[in-house]
PDB file of N, CA and C in Angstrom:
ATOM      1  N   UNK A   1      37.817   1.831  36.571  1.00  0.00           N
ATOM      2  CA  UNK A   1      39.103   1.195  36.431  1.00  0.00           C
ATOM      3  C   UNK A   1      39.678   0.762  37.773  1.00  0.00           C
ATOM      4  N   UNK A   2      38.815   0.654  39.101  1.00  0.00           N
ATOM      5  CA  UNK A   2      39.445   0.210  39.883  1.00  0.00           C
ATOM      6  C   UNK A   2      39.752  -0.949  40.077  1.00  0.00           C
ATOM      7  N   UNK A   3      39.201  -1.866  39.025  1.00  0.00           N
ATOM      8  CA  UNK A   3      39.226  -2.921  38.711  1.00  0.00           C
ATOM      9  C   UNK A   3      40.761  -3.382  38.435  1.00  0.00           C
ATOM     10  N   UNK A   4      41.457  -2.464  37.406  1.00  0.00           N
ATOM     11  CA  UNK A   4      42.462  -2.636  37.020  1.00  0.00           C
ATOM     12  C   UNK A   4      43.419  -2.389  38.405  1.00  0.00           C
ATOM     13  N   UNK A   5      43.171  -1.785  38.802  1.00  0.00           N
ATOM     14  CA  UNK A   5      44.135  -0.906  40.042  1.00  0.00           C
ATOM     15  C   UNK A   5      44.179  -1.992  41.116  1.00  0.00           C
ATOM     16  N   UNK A   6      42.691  -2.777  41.738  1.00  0.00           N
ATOM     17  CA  UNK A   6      42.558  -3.652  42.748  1.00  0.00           C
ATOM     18  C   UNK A   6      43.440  -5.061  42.253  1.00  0.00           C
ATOM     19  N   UNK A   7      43.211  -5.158  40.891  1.00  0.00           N
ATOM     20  CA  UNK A   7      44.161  -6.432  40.032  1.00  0.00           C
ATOM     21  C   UNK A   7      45.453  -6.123  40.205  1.00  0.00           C
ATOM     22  N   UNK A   8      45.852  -5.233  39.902  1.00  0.00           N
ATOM     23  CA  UNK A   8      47.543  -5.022  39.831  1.00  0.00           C
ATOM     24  C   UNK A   8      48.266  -5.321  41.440  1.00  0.00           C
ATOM     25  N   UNK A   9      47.292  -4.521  42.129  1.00  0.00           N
ATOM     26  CA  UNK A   9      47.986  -5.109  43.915  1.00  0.00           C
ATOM     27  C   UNK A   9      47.864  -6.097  44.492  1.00  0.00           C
ATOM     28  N   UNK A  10      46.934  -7.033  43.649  1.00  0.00           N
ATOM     29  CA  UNK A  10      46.711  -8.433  44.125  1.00  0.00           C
ATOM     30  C   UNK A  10      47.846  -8.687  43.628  1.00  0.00           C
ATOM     31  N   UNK A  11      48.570  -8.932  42.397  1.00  0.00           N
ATOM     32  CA  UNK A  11      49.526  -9.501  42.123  1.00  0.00           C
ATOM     33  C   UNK A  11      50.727  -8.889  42.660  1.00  0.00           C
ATOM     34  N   UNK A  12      50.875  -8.437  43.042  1.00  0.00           N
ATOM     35  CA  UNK A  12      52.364  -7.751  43.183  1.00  0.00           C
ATOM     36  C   UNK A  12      52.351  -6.773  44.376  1.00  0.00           C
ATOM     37  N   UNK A  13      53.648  -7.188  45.869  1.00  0.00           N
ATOM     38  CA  UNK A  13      53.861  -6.321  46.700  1.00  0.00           C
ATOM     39  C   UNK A  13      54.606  -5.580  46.341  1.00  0.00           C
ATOM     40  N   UNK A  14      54.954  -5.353  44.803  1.00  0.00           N
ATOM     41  CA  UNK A  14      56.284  -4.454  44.113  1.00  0.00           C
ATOM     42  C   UNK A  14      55.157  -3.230  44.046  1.00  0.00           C
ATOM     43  N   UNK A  15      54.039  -3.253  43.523  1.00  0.00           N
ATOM     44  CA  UNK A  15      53.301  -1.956  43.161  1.00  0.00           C
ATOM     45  C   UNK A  15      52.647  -1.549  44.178  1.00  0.00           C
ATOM     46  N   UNK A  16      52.882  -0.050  44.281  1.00  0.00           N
ATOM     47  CA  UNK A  16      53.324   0.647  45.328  1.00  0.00           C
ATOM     48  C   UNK A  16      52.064   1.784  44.631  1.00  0.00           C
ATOM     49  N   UNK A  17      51.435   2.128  43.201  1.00  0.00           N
ATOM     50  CA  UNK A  17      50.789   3.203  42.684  1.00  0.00           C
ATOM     51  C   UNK A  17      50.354   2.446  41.599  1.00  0.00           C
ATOM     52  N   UNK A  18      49.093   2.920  41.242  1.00  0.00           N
ATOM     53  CA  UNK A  18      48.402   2.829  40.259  1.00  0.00           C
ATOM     54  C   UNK A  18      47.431   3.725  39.657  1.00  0.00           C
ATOM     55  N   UNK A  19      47.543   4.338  38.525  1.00  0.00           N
ATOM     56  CA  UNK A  19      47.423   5.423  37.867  1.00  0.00           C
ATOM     57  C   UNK A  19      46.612   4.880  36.104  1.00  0.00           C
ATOM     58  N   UNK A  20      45.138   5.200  35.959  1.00  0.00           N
ATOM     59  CA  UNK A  20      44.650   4.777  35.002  1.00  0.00           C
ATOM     60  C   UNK A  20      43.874   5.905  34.712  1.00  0.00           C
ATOM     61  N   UNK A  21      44.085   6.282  33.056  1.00  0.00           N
ATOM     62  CA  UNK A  21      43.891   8.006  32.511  1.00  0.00           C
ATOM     63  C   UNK A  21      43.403   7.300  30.995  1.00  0.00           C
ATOM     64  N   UNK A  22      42.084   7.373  30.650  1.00  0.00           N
ATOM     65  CA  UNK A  22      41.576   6.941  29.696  1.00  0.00           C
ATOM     66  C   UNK A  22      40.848   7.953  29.163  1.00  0.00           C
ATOM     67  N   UNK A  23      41.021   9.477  29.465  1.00  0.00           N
ATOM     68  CA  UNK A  23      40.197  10.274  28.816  1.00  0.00           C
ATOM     69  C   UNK A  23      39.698  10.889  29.989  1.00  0.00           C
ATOM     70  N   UNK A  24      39.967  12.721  30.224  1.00  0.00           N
ATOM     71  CA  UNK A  24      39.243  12.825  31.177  1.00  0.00           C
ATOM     72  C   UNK A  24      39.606  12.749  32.846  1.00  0.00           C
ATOM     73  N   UNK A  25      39.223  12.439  33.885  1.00  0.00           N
ATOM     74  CA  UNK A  25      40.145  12.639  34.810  1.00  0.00           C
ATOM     75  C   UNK A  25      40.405  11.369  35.184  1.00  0.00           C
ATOM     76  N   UNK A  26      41.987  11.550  35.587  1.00  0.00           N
ATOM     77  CA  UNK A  26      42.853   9.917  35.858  1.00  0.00           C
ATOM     78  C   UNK A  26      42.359   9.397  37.437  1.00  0.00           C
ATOM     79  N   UNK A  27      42.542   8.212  37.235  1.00  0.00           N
ATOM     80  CA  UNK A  27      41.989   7.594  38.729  1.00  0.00           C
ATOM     81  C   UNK A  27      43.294   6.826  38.976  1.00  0.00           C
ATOM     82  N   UNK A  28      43.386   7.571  40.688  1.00  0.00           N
ATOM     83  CA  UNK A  28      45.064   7.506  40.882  1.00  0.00           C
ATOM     84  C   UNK A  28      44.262   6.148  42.589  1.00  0.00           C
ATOM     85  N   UNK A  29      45.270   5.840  42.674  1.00  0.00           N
ATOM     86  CA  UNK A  29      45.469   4.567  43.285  1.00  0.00           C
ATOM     87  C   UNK A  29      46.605   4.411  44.257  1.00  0.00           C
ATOM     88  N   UNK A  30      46.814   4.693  45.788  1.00  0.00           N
ATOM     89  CA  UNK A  30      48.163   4.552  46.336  1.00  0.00           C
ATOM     90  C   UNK A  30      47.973   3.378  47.020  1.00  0.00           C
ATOM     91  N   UNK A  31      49.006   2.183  47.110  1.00  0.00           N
ATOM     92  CA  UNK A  31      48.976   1.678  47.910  1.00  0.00           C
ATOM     93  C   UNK A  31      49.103   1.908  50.011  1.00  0.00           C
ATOM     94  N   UNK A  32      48.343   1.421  50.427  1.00  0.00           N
ATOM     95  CA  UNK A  32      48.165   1.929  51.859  1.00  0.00           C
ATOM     96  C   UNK A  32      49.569   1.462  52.536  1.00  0.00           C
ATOM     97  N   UNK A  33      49.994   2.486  53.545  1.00  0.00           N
ATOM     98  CA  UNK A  33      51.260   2.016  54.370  1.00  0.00           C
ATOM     99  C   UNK A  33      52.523   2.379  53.952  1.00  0.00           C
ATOM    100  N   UNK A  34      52.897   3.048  52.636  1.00  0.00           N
ATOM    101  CA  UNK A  34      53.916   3.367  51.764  1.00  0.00           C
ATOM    102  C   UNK A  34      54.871   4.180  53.014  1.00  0.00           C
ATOM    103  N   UNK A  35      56.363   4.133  52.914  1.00  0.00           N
ATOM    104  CA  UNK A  35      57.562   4.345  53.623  1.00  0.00           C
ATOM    105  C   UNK A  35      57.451   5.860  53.477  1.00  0.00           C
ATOM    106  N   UNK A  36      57.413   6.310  52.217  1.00  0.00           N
ATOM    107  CA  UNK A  36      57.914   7.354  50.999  1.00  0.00           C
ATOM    108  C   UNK A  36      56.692   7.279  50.407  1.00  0.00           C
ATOM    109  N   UNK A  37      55.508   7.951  50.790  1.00  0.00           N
ATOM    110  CA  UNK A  37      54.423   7.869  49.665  1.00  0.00           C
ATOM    111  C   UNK A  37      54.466   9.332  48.909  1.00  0.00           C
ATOM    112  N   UNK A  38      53.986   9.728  47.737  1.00  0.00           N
ATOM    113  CA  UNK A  38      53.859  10.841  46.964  1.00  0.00           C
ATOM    114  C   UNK A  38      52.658  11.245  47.192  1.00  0.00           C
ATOM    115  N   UNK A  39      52.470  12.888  47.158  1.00  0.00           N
ATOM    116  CA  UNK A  39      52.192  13.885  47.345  1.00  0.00           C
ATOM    117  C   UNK A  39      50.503  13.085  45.966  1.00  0.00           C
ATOM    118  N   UNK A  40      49.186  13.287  46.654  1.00  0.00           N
ATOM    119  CA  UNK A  40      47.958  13.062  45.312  1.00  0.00           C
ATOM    120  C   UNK A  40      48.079  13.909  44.531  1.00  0.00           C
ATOM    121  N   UNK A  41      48.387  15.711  44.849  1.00  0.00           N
ATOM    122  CA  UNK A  41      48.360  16.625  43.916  1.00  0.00           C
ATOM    123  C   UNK A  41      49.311  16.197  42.959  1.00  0.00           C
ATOM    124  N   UNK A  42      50.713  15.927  42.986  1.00  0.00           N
ATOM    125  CA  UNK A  42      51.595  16.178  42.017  1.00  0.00           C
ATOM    126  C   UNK A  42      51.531  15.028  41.416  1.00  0.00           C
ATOM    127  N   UNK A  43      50.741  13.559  41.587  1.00  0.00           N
ATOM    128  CA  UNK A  43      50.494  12.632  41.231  1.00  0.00           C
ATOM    129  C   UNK A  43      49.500  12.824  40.039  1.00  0.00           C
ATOM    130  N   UNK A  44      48.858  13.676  40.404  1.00  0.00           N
ATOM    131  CA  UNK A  44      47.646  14.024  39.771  1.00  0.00           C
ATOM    132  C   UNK A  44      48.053  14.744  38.296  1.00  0.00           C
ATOM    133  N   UNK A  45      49.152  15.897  38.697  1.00  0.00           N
ATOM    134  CA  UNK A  45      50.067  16.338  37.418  1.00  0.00           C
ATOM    135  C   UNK A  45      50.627  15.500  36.880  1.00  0.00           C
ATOM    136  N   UNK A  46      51.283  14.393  37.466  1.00  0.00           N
ATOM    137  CA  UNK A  46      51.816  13.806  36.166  1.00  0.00           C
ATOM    138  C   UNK A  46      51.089  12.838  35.768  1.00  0.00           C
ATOM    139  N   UNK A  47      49.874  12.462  36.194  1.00  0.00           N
ATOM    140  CA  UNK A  47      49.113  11.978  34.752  1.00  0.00           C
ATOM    141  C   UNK A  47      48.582  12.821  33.862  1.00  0.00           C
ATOM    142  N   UNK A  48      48.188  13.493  34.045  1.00  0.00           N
ATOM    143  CA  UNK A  48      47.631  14.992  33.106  1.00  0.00           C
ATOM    144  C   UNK A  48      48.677  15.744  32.149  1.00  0.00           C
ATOM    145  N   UNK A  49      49.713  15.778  32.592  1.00  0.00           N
ATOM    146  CA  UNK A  49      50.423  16.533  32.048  1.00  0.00           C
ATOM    147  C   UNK A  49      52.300  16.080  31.604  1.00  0.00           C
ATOM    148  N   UNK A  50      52.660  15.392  32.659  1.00  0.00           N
ATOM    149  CA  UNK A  50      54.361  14.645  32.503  1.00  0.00           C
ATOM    150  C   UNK A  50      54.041  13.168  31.230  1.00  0.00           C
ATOM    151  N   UNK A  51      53.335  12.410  31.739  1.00  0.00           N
ATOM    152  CA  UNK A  51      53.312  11.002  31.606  1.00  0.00           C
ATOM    153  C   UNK A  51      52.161  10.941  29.722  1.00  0.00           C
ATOM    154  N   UNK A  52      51.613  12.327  29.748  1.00  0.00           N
ATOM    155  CA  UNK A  52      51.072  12.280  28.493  1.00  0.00           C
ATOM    156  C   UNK A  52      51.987  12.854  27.294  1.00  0.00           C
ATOM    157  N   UNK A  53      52.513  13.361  28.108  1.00  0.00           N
ATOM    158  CA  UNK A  53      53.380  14.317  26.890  1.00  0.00           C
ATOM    159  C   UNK A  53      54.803  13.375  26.983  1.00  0.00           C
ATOM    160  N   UNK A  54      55.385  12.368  27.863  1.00  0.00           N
ATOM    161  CA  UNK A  54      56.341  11.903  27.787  1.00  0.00           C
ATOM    162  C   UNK A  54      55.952  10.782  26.921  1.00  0.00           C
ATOM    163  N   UNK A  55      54.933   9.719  26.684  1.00  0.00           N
ATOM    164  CA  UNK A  55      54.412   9.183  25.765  1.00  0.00           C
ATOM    165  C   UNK A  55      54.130   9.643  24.257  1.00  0.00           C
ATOM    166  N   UNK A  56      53.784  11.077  23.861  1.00  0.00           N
ATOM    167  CA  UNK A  56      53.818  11.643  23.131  1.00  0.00           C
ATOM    168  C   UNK A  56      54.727  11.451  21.881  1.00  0.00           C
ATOM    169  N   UNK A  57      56.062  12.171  23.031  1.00  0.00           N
ATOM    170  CA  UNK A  57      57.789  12.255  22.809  1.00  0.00           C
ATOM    171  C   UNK A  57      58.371  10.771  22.127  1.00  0.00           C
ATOM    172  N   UNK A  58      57.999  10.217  23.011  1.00  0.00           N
ATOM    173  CA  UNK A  58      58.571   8.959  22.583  1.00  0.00           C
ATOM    174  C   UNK A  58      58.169   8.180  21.912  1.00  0.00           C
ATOM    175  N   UNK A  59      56.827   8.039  21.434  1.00  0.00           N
ATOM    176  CA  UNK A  59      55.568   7.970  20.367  1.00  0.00           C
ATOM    177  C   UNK A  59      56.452   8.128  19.318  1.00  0.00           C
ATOM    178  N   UNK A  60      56.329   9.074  18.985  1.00  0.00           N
ATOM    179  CA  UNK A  60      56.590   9.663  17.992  1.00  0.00           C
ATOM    180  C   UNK A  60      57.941   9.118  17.293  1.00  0.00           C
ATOM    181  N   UNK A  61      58.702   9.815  18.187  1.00  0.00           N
ATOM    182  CA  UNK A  61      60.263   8.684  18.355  1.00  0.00           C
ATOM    183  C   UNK A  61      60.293   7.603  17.818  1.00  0.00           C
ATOM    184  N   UNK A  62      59.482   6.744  18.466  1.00  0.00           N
ATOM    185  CA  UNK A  62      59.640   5.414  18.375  1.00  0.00           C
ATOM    186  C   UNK A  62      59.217   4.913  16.493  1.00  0.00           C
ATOM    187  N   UNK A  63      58.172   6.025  16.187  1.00  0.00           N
ATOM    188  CA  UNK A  63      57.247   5.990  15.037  1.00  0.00           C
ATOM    189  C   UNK A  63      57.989   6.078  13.682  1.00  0.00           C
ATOM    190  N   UNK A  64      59.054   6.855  14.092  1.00  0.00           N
ATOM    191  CA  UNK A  64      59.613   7.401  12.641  1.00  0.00           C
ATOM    192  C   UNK A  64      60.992   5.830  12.368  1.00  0.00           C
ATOM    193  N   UNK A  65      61.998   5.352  13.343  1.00  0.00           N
ATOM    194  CA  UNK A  65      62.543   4.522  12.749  1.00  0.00           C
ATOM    195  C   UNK A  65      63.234   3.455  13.889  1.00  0.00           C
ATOM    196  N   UNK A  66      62.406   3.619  15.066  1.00  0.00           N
ATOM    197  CA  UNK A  66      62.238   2.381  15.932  1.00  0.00           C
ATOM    198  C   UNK A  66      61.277   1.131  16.213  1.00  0.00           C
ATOM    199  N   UNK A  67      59.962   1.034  15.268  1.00  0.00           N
ATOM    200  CA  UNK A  67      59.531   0.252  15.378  1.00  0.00           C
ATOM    201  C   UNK A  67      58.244   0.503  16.448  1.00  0.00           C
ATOM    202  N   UNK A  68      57.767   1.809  17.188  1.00  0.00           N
ATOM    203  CA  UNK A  68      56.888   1.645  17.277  1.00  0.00           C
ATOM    204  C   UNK A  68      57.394   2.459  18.955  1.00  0.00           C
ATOM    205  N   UNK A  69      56.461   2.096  19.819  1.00  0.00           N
ATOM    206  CA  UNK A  69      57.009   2.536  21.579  1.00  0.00           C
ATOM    207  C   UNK A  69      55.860   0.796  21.992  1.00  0.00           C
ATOM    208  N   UNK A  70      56.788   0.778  23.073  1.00  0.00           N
ATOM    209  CA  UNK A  70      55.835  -0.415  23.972  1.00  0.00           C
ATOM    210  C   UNK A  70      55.536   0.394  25.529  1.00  0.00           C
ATOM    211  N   UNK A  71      56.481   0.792  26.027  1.00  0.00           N
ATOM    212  CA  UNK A  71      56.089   1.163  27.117  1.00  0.00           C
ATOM    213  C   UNK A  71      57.303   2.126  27.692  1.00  0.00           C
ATOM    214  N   UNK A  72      57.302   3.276  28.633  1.00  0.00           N
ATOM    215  CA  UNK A  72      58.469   3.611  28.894  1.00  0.00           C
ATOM    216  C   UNK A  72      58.724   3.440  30.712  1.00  0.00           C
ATOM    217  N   UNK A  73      59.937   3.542  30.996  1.00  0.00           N
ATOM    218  CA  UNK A  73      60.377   2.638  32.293  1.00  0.00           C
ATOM    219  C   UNK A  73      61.595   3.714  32.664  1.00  0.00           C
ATOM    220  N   UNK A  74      60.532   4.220  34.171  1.00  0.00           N
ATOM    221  CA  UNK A  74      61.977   5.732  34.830  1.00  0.00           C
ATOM    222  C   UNK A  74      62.332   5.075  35.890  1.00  0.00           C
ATOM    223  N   UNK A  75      63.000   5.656  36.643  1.00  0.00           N
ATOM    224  CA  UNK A  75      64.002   5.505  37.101  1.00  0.00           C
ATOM    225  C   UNK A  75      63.831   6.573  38.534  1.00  0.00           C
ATOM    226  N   UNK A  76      63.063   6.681  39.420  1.00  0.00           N
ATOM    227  CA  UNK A  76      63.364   8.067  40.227  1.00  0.00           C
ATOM    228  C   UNK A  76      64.347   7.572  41.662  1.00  0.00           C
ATOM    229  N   UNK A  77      64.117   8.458  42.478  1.00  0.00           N
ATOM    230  CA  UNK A  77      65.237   8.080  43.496  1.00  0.00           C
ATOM    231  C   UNK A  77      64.482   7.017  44.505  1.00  0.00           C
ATOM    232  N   UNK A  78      62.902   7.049  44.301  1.00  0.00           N
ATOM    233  CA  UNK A  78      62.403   6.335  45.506  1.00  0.00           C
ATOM    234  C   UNK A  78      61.480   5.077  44.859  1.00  0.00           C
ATOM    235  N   UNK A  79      61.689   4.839  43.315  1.00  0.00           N
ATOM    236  CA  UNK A  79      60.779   4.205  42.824  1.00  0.00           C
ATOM    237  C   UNK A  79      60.836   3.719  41.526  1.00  0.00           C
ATOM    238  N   UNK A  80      60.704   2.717  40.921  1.00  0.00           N
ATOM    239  CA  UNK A  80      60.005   2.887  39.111  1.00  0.00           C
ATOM    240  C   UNK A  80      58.943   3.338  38.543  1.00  0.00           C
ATOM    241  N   UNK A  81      58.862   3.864  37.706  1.00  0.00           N
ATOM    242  CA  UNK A  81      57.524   4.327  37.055  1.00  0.00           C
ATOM    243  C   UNK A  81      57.789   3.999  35.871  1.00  0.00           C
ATOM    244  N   UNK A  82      56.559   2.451  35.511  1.00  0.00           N
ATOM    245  CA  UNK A  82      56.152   1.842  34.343  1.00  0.00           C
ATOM    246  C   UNK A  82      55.102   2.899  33.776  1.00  0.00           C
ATOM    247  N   UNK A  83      55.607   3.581  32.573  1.00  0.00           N
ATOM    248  CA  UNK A  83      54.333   3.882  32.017  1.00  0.00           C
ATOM    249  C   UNK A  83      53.438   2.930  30.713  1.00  0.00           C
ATOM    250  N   UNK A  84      52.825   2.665  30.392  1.00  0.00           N
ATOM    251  CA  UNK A  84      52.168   2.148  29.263  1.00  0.00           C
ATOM    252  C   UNK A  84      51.276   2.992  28.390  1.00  0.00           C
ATOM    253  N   UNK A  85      51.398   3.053  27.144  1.00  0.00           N
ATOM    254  CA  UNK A  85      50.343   3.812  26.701  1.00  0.00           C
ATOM    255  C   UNK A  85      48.358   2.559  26.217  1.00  0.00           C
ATOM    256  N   UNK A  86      47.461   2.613  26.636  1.00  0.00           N
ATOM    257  CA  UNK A  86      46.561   1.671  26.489  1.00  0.00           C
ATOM    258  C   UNK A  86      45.922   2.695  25.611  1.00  0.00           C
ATOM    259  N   UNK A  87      44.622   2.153  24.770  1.00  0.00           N
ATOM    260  CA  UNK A  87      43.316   2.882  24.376  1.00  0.00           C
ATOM    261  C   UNK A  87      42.916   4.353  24.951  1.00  0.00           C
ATOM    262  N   UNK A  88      43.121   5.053  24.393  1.00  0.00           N
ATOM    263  CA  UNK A  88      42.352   6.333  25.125  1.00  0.00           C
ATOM    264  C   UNK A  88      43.206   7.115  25.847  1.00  0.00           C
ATOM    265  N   UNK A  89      44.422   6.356  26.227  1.00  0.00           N
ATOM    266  CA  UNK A  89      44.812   7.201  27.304  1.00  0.00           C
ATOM    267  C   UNK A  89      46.732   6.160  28.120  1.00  0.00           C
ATOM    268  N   UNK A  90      46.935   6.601  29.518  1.00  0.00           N
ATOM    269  CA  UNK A  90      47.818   5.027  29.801  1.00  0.00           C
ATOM    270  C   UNK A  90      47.567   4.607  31.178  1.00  0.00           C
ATOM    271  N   UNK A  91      48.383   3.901  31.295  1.00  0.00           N
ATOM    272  CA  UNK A  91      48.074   3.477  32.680  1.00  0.00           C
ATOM    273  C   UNK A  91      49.796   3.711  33.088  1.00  0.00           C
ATOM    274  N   UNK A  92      49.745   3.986  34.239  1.00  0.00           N
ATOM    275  CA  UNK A  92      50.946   4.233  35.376  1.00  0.00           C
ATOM    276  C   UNK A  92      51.354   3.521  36.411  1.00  0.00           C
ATOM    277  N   UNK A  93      51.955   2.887  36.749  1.00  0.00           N
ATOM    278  CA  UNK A  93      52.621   2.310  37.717  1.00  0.00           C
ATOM    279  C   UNK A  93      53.230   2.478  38.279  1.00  0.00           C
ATOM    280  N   UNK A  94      53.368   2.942  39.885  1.00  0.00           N
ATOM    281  CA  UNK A  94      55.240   3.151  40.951  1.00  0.00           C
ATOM    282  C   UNK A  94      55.220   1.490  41.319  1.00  0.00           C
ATOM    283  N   UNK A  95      56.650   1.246  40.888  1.00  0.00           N
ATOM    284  CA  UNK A  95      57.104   0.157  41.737  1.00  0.00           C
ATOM    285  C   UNK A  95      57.766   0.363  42.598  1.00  0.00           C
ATOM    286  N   UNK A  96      58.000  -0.573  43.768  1.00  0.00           N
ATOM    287  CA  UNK A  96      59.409  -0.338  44.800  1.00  0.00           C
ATOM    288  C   UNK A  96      60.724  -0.536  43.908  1.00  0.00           C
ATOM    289  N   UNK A  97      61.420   0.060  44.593  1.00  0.00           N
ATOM    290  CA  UNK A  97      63.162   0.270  44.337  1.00  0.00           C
ATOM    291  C   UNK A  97      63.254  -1.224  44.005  1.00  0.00           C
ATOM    292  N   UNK A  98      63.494  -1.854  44.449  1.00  0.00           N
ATOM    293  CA  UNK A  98      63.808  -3.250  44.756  1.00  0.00           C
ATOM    294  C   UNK A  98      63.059  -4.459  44.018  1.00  0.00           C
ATOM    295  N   UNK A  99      62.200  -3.660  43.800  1.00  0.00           N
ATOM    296  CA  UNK A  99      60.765  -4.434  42.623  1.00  0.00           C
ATOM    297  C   UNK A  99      61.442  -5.049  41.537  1.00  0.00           C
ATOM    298  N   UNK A 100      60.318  -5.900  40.750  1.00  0.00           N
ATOM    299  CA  UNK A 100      61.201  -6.323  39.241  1.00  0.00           C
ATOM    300  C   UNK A 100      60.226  -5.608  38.381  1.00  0.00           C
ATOM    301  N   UNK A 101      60.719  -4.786  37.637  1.00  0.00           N
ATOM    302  CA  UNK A 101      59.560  -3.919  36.825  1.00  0.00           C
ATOM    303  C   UNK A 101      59.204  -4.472  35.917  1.00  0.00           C
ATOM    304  N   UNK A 102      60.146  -6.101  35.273  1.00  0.00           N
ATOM    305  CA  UNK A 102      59.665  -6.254  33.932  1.00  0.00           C
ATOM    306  C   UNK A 102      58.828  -7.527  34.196  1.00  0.00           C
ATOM    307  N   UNK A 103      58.728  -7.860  35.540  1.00  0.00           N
ATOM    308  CA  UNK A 103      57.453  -8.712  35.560  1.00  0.00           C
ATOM    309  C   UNK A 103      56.167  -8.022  36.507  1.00  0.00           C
ATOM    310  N   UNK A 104      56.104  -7.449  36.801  1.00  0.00           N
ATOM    311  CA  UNK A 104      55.101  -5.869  36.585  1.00  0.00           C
ATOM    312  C   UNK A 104      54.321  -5.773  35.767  1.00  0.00           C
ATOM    313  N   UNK A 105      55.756  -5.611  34.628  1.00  0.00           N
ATOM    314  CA  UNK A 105      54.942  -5.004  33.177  1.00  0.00           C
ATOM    315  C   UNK A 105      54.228  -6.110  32.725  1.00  0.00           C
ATOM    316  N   UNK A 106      54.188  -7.268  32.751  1.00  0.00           N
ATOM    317  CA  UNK A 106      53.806  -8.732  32.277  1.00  0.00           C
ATOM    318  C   UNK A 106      52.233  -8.263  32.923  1.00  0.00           C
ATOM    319  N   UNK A 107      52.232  -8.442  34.583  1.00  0.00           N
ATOM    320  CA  UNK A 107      50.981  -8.060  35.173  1.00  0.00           C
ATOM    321  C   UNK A 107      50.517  -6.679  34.896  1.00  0.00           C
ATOM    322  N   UNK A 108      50.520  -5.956  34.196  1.00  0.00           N
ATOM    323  CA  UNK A 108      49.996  -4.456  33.283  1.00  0.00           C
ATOM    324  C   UNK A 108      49.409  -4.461  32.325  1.00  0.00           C
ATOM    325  N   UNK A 109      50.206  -5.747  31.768  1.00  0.00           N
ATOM    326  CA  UNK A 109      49.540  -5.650  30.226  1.00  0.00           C
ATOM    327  C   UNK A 109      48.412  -7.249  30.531  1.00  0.00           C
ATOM    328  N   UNK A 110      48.397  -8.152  30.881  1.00  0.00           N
ATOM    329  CA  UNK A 110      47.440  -8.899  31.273  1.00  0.00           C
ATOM    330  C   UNK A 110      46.008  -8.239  31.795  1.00  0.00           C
ATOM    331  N   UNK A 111      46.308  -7.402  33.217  1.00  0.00           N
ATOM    332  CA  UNK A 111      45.172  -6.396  33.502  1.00  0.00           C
ATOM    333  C   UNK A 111      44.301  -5.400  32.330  1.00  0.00           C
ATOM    334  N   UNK A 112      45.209  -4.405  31.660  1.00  0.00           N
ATOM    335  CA  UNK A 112      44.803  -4.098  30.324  1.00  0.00           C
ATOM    336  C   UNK A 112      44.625  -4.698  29.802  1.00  0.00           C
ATOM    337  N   UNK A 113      44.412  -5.925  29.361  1.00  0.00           N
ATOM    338  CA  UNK A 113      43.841  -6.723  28.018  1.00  0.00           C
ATOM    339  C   UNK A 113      42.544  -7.288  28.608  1.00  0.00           C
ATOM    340  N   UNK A 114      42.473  -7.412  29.915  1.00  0.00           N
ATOM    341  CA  UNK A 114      41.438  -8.042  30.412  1.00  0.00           C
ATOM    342  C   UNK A 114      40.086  -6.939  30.524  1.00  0.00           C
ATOM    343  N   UNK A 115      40.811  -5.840  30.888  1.00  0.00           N
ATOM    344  CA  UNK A 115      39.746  -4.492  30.691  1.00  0.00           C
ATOM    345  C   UNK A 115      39.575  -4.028  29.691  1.00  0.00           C
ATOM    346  N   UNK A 116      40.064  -4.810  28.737  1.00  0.00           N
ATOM    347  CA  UNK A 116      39.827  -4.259  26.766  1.00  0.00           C
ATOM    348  C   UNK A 116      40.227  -2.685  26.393  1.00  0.00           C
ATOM    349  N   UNK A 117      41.505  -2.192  27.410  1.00  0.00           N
ATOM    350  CA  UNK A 117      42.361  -1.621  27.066  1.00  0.00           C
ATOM    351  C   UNK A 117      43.622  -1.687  25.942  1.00  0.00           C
ATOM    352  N   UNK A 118      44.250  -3.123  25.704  1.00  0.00           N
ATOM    353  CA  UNK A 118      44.877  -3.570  24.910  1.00  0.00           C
ATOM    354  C   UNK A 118      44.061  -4.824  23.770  1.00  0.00           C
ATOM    355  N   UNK A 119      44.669  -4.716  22.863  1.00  0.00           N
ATOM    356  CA  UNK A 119      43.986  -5.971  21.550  1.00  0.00           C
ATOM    357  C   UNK A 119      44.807  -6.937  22.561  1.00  0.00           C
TER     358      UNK A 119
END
């Protein structure tokens, strides 16, 4: 999947992380030079463990009388984190503060469809 990861930073000086978990262990992605970069270990937890179970949550949520989940979109003090749920597993994204996350998400889901992650 570095495929996906090398695609996403071509397009965009907003993405700052790239995080692809299809089963198995996630292949995490930092962009080089970061101000504020995150810690690989705890990066590593929240694909394994935050970002699966927060998809889960909201899965589910979304299942019973919202129509479904598309993607969920945080908020931290140094960053965005696009999550997506794809095939198997999701893919993760840090954007910069300052980034536009919802044309991001445009370049997320293009990359996933191209790696036959998404129909």
């Amino acid at each position: 999947m570095l495929n996906v990861a090398q695609e996403l930073f071509d397009t965009s000086r907003d993405i700052r992380y790239v995080a692809v978990y299809t089963g198995g262990e996630p292949q995490l992605h930092q962009r080089q030079g970061l101000r504020t970069p995150s810690s690989s270990e705890s990066d590593r937890y929240e694909e394994l463990i935050v970002n699966p179970t927060l998809l889960t949550l909201t899965q589910q949520r979304g299942n019973i009388d919202c129509g479904g989940l598309e993607y969920v979109l945080i908020r931290y003090g140094h960053f965005f984190e696009l999550v997506h749920p794809v095939a198997g597993g999701h893919i993760s994204v840090g954007i910069e503060p300052d980034g536009d996350p919802f044309g991001v998400l445009r370049h997320v889901r293009e990359a996933a469809r191209r790696a036959g992650l998404l129909p």
